[in-house]
N, C-alpha and C. Protein backbone atom coordinates (compact mmCIF):
# COMPACT_ATOMS: atom_id res chain seq x y z
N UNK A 1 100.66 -4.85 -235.36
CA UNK A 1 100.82 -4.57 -233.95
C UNK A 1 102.27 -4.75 -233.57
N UNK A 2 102.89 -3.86 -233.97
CA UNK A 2 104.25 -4.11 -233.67
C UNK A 2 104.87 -3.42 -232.92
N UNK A 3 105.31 -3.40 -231.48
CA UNK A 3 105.85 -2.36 -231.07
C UNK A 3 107.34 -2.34 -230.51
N UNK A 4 107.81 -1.37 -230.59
CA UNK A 4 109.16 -1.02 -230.72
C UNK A 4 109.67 -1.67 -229.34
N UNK A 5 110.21 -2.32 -228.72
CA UNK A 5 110.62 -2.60 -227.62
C UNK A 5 111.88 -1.53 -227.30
N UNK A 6 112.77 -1.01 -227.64
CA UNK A 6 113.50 0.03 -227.08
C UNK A 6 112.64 0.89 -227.09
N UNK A 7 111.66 1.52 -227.37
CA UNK A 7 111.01 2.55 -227.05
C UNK A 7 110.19 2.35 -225.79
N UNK A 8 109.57 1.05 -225.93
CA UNK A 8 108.64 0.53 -224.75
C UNK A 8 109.73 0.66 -223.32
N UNK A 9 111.27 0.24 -223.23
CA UNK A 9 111.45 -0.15 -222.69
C UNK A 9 112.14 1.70 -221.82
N UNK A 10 112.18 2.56 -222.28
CA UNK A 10 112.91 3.93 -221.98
C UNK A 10 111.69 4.41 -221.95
N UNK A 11 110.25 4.46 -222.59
CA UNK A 11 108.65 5.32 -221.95
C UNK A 11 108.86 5.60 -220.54
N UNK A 12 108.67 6.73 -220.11
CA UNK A 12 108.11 6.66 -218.64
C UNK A 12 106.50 6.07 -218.37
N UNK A 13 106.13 4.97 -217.92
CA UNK A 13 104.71 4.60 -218.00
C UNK A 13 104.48 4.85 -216.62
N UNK A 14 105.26 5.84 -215.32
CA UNK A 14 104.80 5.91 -214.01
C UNK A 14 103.47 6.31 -213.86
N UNK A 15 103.08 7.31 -214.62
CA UNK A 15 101.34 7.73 -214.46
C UNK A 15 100.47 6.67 -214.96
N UNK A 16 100.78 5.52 -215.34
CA UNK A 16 99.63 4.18 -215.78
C UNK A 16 100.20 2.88 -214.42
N UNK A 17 100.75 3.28 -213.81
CA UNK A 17 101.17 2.26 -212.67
C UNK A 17 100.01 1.35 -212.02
N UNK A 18 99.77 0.11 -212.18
CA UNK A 18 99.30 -0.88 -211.46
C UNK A 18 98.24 -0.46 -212.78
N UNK A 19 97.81 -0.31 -213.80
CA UNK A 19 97.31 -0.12 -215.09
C UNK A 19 97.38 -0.81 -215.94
N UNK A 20 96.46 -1.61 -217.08
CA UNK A 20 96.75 -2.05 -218.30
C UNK A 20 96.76 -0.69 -218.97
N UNK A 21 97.36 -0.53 -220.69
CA UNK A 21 97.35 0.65 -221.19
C UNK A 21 97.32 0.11 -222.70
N UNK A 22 96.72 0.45 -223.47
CA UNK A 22 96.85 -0.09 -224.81
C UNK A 22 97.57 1.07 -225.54
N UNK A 23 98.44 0.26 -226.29
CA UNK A 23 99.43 1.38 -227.35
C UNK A 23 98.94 0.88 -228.64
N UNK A 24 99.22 2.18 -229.06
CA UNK A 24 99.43 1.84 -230.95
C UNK A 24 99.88 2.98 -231.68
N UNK A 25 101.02 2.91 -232.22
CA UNK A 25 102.12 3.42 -232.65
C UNK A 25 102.73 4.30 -231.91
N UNK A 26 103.27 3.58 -230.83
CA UNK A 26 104.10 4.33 -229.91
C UNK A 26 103.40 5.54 -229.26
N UNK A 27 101.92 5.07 -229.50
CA UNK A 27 100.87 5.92 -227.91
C UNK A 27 100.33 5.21 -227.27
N UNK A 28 99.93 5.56 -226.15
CA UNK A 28 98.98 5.05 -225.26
C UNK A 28 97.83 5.67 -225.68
N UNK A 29 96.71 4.77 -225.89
CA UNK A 29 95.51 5.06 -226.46
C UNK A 29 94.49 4.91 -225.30
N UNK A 30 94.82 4.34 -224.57
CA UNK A 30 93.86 4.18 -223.55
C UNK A 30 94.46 2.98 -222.26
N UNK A 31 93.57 3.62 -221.18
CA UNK A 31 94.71 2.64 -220.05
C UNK A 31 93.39 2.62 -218.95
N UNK A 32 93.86 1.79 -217.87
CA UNK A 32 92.74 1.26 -216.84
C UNK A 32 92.87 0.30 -216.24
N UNK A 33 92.07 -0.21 -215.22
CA UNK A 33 92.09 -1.74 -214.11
C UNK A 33 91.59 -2.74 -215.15
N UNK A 34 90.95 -2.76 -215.87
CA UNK A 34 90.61 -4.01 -216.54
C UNK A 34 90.85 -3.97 -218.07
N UNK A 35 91.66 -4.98 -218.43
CA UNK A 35 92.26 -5.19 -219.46
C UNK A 35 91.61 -5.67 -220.81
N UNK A 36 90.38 -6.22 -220.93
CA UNK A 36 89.14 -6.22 -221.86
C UNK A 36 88.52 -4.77 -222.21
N UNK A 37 88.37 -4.12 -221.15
CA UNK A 37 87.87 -2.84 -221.00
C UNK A 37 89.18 -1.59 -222.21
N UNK A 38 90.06 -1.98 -221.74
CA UNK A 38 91.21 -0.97 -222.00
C UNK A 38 91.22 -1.37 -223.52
N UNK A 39 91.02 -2.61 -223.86
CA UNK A 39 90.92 -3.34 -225.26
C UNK A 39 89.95 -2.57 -226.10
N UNK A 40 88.96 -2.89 -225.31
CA UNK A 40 87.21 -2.51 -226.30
C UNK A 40 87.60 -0.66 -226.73
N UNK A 41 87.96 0.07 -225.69
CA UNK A 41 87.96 1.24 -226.04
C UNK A 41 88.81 1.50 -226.89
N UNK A 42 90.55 1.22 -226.68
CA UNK A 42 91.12 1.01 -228.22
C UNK A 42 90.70 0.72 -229.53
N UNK A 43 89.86 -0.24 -229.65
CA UNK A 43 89.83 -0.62 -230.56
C UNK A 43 88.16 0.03 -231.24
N UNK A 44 87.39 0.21 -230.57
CA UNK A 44 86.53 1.85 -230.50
C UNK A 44 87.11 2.93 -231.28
N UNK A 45 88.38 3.11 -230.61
CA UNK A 45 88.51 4.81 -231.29
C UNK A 45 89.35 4.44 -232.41
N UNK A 46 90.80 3.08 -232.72
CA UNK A 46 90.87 2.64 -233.77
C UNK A 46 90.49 1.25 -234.24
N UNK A 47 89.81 1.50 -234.94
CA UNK A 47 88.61 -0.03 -235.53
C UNK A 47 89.83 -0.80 -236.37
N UNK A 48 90.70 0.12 -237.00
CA UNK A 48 91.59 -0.51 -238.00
C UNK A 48 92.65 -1.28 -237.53
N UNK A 49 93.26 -0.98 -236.16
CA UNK A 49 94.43 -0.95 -235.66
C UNK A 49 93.92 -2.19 -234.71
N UNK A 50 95.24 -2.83 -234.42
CA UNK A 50 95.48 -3.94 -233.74
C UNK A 50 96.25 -3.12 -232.42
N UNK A 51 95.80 -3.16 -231.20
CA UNK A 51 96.63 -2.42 -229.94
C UNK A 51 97.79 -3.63 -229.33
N UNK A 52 98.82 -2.80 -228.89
CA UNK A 52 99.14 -3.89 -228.14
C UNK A 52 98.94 -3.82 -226.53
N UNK A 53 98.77 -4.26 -226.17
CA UNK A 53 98.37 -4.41 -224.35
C UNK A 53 98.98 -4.28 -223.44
N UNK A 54 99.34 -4.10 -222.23
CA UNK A 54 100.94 -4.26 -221.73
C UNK A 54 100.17 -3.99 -219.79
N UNK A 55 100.54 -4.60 -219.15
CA UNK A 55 99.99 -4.36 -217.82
C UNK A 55 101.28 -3.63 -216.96
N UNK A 56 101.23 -2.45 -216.37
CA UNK A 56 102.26 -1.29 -216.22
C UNK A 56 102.70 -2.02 -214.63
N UNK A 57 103.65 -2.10 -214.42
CA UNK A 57 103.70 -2.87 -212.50
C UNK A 57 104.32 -1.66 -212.13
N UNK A 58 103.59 -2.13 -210.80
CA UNK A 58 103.88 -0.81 -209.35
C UNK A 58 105.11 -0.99 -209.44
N UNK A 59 106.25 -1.92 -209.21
CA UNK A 59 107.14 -1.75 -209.07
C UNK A 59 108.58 -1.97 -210.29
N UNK A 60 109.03 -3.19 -210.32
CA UNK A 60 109.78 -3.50 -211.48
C UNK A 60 109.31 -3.83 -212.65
N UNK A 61 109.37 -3.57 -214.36
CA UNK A 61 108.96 -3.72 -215.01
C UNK A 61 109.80 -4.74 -215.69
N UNK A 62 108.72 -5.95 -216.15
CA UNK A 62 109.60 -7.08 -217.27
C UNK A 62 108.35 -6.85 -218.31
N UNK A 63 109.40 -6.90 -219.40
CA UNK A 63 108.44 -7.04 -220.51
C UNK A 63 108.64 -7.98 -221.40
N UNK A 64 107.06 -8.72 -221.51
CA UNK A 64 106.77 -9.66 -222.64
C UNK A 64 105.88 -9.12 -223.39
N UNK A 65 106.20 -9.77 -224.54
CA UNK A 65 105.18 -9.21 -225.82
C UNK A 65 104.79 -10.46 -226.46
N UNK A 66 103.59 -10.83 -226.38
CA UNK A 66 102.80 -11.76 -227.16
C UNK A 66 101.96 -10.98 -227.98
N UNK A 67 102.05 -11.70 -229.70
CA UNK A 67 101.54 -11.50 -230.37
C UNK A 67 100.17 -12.34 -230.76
N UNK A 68 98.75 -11.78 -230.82
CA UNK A 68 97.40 -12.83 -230.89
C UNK A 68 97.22 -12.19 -232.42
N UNK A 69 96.95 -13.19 -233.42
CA UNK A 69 96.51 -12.88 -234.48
C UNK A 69 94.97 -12.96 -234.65
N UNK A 70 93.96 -12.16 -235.01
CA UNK A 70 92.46 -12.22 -234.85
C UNK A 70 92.36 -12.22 -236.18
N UNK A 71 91.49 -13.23 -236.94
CA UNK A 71 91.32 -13.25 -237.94
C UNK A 71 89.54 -13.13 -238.27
């Protein structure tokens, strides 16, 4: 689950605004109001792949990236 932070940080994510959105490999795989939800379906369409999560803000964007290892 590794994602590129210069890429994250130049995306236009305006159409996922006030949105969680799950990426994996530099896509958005799926996005929505609830962030379990946006999870389950990621990980639905890839079973293999670890998403990373990211909650899109209406207005200024800061980004943190925490990594959860599921074993």
């Amino acid at each position: 689950m590794a994602v590129d932070v210069k890429w994250f940080s130049k995306h236009d994510f305006s159409r996922y605004s006030g949105k969680y959105v799950a990426i994996i490999d530099k896509r958005v795989v799926s996005s929505g109001k609830n962030a379990k939800k946006v999870w389950e379906n990621a990980k639905k369409k890839f079973p293999e792949e670890t998403p990373a999560i990211a909650k899109i803000s209406k207005k200024e964007t800061y980004v943190l990236f925490v990594e959860i290892r599921v074993s």
